[in-house]
N, C-alpha and C. Protein backbone atom coordinates (compact mmCIF):
# COMPACT_ATOMS: atom_id res chain seq x y z
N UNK A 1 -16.28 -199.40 -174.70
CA UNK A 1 -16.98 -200.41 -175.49
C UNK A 1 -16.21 -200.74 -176.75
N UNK A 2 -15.39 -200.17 -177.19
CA UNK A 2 -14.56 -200.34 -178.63
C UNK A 2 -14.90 -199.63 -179.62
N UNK A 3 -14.58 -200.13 -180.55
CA UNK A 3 -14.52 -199.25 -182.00
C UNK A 3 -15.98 -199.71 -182.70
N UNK A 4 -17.04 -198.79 -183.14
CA UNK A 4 -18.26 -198.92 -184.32
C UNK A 4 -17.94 -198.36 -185.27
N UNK A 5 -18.77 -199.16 -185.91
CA UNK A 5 -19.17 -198.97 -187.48
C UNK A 5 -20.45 -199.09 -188.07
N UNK A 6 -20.51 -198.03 -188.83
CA UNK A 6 -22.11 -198.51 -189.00
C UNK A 6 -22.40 -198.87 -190.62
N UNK A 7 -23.18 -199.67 -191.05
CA UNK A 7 -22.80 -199.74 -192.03
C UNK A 7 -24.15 -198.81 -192.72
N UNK A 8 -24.14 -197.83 -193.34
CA UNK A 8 -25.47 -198.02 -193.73
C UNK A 8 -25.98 -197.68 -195.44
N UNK A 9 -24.83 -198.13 -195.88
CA UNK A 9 -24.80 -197.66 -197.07
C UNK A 9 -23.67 -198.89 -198.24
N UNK A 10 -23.96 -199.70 -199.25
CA UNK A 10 -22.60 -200.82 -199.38
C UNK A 10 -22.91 -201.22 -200.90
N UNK A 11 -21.88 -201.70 -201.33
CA UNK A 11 -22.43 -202.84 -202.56
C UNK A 11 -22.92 -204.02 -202.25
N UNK A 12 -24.33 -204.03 -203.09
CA UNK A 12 -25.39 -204.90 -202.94
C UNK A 12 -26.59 -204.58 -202.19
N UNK A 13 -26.03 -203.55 -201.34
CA UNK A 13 -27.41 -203.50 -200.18
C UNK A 13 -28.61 -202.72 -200.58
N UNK A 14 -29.81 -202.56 -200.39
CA UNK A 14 -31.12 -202.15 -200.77
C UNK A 14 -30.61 -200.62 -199.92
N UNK A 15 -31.00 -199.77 -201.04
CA UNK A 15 -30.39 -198.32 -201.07
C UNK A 15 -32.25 -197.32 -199.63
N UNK A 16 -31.66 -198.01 -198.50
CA UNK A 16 -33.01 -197.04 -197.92
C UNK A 16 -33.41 -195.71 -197.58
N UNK A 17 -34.31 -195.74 -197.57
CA UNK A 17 -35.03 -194.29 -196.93
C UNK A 17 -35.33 -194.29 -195.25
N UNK A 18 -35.28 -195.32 -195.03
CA UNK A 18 -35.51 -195.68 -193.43
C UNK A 18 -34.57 -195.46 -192.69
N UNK A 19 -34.48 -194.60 -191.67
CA UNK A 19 -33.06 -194.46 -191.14
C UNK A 19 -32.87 -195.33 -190.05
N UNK A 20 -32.53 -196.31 -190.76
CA UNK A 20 -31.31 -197.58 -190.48
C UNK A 20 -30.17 -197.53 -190.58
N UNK A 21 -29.13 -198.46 -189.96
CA UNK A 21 -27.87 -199.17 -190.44
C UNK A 21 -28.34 -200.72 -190.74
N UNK A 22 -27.20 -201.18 -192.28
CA UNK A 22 -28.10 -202.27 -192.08
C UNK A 22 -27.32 -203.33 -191.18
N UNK A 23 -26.07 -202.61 -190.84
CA UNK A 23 -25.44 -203.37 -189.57
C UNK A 23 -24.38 -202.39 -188.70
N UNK A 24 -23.99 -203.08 -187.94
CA UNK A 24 -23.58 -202.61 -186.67
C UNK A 24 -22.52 -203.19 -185.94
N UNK A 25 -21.39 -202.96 -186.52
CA UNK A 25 -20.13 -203.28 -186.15
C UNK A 25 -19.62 -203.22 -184.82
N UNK A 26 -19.54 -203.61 -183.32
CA UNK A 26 -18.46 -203.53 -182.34
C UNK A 26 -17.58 -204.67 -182.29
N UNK A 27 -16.13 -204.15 -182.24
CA UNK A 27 -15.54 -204.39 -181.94
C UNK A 27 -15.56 -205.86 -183.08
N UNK A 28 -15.57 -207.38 -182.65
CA UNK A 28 -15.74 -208.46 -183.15
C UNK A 28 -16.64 -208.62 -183.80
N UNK A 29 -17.92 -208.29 -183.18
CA UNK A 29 -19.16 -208.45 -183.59
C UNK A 29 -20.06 -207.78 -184.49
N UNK A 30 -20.68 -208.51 -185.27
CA UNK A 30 -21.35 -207.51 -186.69
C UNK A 30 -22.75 -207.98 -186.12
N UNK A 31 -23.83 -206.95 -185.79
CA UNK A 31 -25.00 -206.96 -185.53
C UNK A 31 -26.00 -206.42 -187.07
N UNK A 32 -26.22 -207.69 -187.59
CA UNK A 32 -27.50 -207.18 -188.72
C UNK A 32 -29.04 -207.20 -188.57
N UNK A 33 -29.62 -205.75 -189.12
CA UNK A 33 -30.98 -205.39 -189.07
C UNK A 33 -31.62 -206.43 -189.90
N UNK A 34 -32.93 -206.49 -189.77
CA UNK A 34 -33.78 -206.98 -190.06
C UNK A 34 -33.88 -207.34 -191.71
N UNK A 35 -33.04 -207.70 -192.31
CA UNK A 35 -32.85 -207.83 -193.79
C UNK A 35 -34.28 -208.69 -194.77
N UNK A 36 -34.87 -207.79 -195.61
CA UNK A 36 -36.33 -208.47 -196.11
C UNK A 36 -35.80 -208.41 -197.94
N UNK A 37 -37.03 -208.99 -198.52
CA UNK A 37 -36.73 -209.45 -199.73
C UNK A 37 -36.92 -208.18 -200.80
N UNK A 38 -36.10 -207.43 -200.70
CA UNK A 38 -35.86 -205.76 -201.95
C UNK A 38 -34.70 -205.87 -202.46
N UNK A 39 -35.27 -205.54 -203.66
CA UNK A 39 -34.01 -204.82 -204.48
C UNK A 39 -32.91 -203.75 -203.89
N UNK A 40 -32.10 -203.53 -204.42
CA UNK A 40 -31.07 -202.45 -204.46
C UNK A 40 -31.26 -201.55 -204.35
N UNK A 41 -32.88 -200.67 -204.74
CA UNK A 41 -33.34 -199.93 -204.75
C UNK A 41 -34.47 -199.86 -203.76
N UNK A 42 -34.29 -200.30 -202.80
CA UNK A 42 -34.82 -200.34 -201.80
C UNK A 42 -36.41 -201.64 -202.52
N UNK A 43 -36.70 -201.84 -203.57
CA UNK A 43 -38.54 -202.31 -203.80
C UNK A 43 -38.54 -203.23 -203.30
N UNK A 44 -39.79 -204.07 -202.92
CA UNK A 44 -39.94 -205.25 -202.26
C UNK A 44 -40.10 -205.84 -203.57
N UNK A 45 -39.87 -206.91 -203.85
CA UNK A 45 -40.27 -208.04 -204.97
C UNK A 45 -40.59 -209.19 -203.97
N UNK A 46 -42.24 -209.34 -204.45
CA UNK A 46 -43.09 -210.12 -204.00
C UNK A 46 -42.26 -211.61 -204.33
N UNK A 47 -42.56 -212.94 -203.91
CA UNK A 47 -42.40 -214.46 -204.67
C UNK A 47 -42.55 -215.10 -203.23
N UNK A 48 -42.35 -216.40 -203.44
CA UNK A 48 -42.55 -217.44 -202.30
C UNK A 48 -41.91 -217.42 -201.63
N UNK A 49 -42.22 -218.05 -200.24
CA UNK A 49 -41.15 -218.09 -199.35
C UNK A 49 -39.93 -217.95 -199.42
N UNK A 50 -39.55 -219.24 -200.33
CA UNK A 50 -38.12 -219.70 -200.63
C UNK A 50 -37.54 -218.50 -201.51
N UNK A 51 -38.19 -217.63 -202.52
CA UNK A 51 -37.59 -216.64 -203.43
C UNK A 51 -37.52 -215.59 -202.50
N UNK A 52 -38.41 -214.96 -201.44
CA UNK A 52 -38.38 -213.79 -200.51
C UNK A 52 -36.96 -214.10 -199.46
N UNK A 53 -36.87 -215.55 -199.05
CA UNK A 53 -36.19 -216.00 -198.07
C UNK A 53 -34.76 -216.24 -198.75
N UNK A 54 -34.36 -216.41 -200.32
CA UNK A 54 -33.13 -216.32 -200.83
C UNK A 54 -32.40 -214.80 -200.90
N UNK A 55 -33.61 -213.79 -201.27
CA UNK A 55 -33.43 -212.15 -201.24
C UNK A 55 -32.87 -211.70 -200.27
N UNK A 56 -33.92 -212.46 -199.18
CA UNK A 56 -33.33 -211.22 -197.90
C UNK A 56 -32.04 -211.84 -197.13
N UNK A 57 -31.43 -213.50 -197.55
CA UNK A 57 -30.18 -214.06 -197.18
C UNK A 57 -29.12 -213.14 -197.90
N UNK A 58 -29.36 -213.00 -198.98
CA UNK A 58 -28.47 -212.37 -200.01
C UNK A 58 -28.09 -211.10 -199.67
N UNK A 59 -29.46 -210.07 -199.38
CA UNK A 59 -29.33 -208.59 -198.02
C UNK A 59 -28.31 -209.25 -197.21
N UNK A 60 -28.95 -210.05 -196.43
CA UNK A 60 -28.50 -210.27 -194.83
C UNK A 60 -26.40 -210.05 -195.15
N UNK A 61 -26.32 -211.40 -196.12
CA UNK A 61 -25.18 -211.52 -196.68
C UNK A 61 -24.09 -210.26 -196.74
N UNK A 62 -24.82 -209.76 -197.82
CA UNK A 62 -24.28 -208.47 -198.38
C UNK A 62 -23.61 -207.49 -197.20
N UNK A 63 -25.08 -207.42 -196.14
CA UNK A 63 -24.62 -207.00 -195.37
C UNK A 63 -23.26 -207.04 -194.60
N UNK A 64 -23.30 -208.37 -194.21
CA UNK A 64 -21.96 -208.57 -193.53
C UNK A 64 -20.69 -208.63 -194.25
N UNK A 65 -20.74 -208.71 -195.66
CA UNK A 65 -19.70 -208.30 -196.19
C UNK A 65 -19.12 -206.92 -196.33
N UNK A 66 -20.16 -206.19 -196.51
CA UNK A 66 -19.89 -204.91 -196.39
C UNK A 66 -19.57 -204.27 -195.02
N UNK A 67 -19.66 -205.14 -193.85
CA UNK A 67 -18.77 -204.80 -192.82
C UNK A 67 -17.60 -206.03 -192.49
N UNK A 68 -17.16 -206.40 -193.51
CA UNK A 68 -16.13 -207.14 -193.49
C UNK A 68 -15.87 -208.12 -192.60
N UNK A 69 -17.37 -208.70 -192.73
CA UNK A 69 -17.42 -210.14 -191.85
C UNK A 69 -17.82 -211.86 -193.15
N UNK A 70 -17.83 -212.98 -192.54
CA UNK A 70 -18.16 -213.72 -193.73
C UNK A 70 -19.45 -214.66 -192.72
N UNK A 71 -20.18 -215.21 -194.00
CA UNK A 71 -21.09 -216.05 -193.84
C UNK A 71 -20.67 -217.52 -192.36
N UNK A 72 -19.23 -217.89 -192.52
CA UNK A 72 -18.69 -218.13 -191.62
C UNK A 72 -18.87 -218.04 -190.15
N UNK A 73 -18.84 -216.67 -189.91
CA UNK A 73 -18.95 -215.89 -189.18
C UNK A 73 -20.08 -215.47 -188.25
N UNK A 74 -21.00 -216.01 -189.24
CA UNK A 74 -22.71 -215.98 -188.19
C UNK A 74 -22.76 -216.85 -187.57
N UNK A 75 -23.11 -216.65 -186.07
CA UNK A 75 -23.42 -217.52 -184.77
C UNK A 75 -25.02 -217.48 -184.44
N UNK A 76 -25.72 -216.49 -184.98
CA UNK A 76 -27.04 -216.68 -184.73
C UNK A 76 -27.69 -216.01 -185.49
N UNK A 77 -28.79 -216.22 -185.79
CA UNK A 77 -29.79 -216.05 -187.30
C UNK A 77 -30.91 -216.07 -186.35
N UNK A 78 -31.96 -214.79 -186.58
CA UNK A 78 -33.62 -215.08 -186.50
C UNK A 78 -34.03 -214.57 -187.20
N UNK A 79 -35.26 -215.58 -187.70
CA UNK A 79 -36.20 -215.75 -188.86
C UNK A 79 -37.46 -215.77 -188.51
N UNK A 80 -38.21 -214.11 -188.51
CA UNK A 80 -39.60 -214.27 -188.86
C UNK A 80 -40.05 -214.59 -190.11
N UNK A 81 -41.14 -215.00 -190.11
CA UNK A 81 -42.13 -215.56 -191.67
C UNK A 81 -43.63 -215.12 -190.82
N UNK A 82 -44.38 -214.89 -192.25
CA UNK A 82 -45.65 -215.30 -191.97
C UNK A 82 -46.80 -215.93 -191.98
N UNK A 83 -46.47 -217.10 -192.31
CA UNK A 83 -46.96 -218.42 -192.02
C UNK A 83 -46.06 -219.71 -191.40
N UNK A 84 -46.50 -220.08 -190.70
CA UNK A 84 -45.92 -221.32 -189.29
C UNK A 84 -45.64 -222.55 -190.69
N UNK A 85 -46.81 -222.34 -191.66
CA UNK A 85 -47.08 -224.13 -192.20
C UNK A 85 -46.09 -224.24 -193.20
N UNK A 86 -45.04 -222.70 -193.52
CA UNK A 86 -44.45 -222.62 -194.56
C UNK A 86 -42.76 -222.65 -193.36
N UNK A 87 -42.99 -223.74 -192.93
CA UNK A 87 -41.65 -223.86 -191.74
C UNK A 87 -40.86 -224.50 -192.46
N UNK A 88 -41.12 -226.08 -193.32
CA UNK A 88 -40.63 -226.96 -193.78
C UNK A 88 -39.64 -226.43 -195.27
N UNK A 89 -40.14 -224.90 -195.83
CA UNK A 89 -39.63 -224.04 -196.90
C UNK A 89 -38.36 -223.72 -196.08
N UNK A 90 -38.94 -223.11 -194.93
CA UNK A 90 -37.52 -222.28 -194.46
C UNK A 90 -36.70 -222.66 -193.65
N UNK A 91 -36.71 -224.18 -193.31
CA UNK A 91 -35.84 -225.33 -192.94
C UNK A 91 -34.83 -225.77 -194.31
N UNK A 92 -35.52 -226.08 -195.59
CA UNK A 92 -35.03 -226.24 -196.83
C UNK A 92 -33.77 -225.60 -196.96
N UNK A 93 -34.38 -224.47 -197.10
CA UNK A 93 -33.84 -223.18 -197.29
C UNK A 93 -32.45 -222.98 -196.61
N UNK A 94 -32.68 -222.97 -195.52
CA UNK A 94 -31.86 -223.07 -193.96
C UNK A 94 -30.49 -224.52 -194.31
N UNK A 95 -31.26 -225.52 -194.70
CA UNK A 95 -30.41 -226.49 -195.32
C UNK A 95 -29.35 -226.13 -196.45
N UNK A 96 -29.86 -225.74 -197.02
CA UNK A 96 -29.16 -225.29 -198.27
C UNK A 96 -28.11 -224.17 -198.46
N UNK A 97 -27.72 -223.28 -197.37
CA UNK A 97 -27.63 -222.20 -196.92
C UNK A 97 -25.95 -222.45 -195.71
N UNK A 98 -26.57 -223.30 -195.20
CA UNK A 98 -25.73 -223.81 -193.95
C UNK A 98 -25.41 -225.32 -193.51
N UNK A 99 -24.26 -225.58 -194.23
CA UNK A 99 -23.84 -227.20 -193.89
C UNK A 99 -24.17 -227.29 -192.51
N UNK A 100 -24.36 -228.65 -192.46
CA UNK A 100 -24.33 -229.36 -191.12
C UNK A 100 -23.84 -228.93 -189.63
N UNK A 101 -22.45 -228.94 -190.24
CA UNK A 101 -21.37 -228.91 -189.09
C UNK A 101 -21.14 -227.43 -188.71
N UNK A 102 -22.29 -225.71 -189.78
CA UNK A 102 -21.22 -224.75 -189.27
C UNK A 102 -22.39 -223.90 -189.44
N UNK A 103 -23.92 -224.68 -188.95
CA UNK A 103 -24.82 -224.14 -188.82
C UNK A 103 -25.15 -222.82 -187.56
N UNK A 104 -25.79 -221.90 -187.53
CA UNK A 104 -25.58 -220.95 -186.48
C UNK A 104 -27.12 -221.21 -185.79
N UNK A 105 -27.09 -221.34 -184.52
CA UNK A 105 -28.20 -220.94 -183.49
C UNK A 105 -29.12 -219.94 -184.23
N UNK A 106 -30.28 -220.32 -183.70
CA UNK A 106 -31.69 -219.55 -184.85
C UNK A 106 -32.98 -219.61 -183.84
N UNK A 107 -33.84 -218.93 -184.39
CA UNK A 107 -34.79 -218.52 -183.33
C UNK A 107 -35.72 -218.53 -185.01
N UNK A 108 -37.14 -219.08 -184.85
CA UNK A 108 -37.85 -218.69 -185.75
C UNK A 108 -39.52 -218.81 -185.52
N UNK A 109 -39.93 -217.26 -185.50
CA UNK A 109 -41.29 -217.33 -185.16
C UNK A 109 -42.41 -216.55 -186.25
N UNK A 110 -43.87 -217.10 -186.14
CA UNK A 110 -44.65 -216.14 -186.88
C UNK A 110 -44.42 -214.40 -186.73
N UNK A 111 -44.75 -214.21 -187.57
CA UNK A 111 -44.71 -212.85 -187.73
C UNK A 111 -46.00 -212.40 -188.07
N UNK A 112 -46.82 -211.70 -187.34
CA UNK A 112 -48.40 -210.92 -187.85
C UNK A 112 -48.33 -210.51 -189.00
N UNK A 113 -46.94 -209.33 -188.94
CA UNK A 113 -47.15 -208.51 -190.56
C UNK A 113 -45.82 -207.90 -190.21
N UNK A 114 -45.28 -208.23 -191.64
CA UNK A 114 -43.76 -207.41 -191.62
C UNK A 114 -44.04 -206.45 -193.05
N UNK A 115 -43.03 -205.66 -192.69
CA UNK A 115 -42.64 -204.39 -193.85
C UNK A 115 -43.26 -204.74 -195.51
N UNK A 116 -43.84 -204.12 -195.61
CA UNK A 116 -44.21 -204.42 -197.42
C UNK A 116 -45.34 -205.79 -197.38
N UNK A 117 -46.08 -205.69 -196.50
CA UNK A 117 -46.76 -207.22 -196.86
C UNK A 117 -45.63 -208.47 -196.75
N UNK A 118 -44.20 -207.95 -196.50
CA UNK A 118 -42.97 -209.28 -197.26
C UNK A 118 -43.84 -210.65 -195.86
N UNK A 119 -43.18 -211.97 -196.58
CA UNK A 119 -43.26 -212.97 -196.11
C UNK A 119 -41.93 -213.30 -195.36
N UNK A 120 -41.06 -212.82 -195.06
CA UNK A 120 -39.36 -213.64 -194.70
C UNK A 120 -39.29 -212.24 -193.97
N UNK A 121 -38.38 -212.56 -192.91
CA UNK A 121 -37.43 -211.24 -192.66
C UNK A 121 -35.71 -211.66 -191.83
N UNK A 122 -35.18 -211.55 -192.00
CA UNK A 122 -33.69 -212.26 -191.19
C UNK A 122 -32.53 -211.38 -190.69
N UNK A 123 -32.83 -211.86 -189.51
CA UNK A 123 -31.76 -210.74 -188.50
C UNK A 123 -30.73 -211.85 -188.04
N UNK A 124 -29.76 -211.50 -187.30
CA UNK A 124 -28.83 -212.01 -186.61
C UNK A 124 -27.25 -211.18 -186.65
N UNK A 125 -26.37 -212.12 -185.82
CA UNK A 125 -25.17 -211.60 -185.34
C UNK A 125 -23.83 -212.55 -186.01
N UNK A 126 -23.10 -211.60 -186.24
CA UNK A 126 -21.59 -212.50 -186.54
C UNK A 126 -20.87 -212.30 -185.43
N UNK A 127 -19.74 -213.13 -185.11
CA UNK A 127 -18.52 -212.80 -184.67
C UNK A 127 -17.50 -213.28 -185.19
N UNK A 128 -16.37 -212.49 -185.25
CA UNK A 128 -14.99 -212.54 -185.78
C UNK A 128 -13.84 -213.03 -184.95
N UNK A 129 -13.10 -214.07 -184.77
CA UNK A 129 -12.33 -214.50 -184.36
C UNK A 129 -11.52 -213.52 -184.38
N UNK A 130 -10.92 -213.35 -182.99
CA UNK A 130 -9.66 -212.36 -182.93
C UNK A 130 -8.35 -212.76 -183.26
């Protein structure tokens, strides 16, 4: 299968107690966990969609830098939330985030209840050009 890495420990990333990686290196591909809106110190900091949904991009981010991948590099993004009516936030959001032309495949559904009460949560995959 190739060479892993796990990442589970980086600058920037929310310092957990959960035994996670917050990604998962084979070979090309950087697989990131479920990235939600906390501090460094692992806390959730409550705010709106758009403030929970900038946090946990910034995780997500972090993440893949710290396995030495770039924003570039993401081919697919999924985005739970928990509310459907707050879609048009995390389209915004999604806009703002990802030009036009180098947007990545996305999947985005309600979520009952994620970690901490949070509202946002964002997973997805990079790959690295060989």
């Amino acid at each position: 299968m190739g060479t892993k890495k796990y990442i589970t420990k980086g600058e920037g990333l929310p310092n957990w107690t959960n035994p996670i990686s917050h990604a998962v290196v084979v070979n090309n591909m950087c697989f990131v966990s479920g990235q939600l809106a906390v501090n460094t110190n692992g806390e959730y900091v409550p705010g709106t969609i758009i403030e929970e949904g900038k946090l946990a991009f910034s995780n997500f981010f972090s993440a893949l830098q710290n396995a030495d991948f770039k924003k570039e590099d993401i081919v697919f993004i999924d985005i739970a939330f928990n509310d459907l009516k707050e879609l048009p936030e995390i389209n915004t959001l999604f806009i703002e985030l990802f030009p036009e032309n180098k947007r990545p495949a996305r999947t985005i559904y309600q979520a009952e209840a994620l970690p901490f009460g949070g509202k946002v949560k964002i997973t997805g995959t990079a790959v690295k050009d060989l």
